[in-house]
C-alpha atoms as a PDB file:
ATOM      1  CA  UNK A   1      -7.512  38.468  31.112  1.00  0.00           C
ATOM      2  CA  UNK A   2     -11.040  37.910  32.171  1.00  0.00           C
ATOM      3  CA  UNK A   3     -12.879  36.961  29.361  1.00  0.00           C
ATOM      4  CA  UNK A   4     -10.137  35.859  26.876  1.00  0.00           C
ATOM      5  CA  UNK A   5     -10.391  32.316  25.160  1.00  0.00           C
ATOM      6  CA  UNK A   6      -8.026  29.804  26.197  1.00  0.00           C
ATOM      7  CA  UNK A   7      -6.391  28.306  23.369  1.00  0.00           C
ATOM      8  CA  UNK A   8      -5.325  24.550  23.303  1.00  0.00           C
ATOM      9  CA  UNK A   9      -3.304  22.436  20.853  1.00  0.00           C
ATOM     10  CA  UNK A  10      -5.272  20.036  18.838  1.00  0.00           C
ATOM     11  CA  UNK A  11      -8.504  19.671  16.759  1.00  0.00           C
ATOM     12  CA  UNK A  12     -11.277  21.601  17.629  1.00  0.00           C
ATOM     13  CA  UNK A  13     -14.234  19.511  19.030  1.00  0.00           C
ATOM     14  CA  UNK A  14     -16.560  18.304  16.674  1.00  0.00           C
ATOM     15  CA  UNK A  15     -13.814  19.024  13.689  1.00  0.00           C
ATOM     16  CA  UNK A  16     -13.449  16.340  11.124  1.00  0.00           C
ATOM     17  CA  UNK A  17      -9.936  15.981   9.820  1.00  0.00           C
ATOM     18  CA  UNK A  18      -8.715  16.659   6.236  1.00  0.00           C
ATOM     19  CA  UNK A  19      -5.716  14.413   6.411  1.00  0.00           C
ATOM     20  CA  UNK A  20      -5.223  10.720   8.059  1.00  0.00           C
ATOM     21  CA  UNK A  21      -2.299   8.748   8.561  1.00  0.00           C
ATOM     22  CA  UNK A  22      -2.040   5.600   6.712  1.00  0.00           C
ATOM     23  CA  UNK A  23      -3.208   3.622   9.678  1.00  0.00           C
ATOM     24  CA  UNK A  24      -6.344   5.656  10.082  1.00  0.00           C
ATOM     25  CA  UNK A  25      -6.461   5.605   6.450  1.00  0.00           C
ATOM     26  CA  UNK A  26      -7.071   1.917   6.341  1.00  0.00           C
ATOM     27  CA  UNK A  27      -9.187   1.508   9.345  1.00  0.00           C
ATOM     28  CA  UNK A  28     -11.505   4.230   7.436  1.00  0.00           C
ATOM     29  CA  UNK A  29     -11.400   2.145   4.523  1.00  0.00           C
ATOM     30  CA  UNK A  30     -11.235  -1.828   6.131  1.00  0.00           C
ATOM     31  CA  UNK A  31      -8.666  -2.372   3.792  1.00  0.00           C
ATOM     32  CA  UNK A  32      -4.948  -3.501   5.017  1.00  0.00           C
ATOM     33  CA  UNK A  33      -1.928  -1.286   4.731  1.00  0.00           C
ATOM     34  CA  UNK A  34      -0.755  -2.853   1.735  1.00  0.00           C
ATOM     35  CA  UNK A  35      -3.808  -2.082  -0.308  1.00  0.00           C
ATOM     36  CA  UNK A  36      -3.568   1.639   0.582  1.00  0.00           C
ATOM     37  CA  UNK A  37      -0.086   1.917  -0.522  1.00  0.00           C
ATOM     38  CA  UNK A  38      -1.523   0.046  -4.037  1.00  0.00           C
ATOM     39  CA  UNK A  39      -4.018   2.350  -4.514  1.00  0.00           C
ATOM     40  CA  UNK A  40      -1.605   5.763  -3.185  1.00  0.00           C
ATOM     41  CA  UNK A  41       0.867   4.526  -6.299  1.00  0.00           C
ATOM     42  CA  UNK A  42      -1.873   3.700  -8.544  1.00  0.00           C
ATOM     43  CA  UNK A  43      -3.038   7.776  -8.099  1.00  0.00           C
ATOM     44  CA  UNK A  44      -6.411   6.510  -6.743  1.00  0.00           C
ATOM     45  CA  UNK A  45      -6.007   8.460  -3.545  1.00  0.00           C
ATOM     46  CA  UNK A  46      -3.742  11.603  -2.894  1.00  0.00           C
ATOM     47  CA  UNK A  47      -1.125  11.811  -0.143  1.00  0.00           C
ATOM     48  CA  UNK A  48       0.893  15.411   0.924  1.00  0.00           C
ATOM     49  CA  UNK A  49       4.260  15.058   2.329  1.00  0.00           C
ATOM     50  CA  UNK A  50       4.794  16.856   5.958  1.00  0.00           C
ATOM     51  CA  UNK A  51       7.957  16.394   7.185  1.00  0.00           C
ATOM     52  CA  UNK A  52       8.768  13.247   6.937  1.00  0.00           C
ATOM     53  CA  UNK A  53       5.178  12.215   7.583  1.00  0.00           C
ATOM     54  CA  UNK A  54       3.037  10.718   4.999  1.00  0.00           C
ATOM     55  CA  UNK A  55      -0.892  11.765   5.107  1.00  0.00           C
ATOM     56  CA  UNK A  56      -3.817  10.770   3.198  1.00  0.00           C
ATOM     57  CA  UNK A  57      -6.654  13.351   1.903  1.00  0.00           C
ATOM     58  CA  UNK A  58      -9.418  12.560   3.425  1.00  0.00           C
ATOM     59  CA  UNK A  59     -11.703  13.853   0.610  1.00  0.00           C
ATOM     60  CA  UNK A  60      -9.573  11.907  -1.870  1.00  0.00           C
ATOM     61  CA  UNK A  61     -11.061   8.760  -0.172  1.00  0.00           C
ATOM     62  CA  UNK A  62     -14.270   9.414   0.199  1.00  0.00           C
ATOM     63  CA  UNK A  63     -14.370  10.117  -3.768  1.00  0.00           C
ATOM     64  CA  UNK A  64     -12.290   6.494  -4.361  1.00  0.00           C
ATOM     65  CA  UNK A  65     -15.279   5.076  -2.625  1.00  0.00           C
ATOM     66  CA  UNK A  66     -17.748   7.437  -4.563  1.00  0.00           C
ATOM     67  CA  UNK A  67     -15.773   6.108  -7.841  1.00  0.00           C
ATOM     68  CA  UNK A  68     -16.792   2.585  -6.565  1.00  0.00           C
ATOM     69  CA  UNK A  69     -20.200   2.609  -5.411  1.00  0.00           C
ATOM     70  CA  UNK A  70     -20.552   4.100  -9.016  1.00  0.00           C
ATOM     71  CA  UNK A  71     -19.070   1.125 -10.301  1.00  0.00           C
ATOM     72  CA  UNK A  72     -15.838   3.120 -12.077  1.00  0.00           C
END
């Protein structure tokens, strides 16, 4: 139909994402893999299971790194 909005898989531009992979996690942090799974089973950041995929909370790390500028 004239008009109508054609609607595409994937993120919207110019959306920020709520949830990274570990990866992505740990490039956004310039830490190693390693030292995000420490700190995921320490509780410092928060993961949600999808699937079988494990994602990271994007808000959860920019508060660690709130907690640590603030010296906690």
């Amino acid at each position: 139909m004239a008009g109508d909005k054609i609607l595409r898989n994937g993120p919207s531009v110019g959306m920020a994402p709520i949830t990274v992979r570990i990866p992505q996690a740990a490039q956004m942090l310039g830490v190693g893999r390693t030292t995000i799974y420490t700190l995921i089973n320490s509780g410092e950041i928060e993961i949600i299971k999808i699937g079988s995929a494990t994602v990271i909370v994007v808000d959860s790390l920019r508060a660690y790194v709130s907690r640590r500028q603030l010296g906690q």
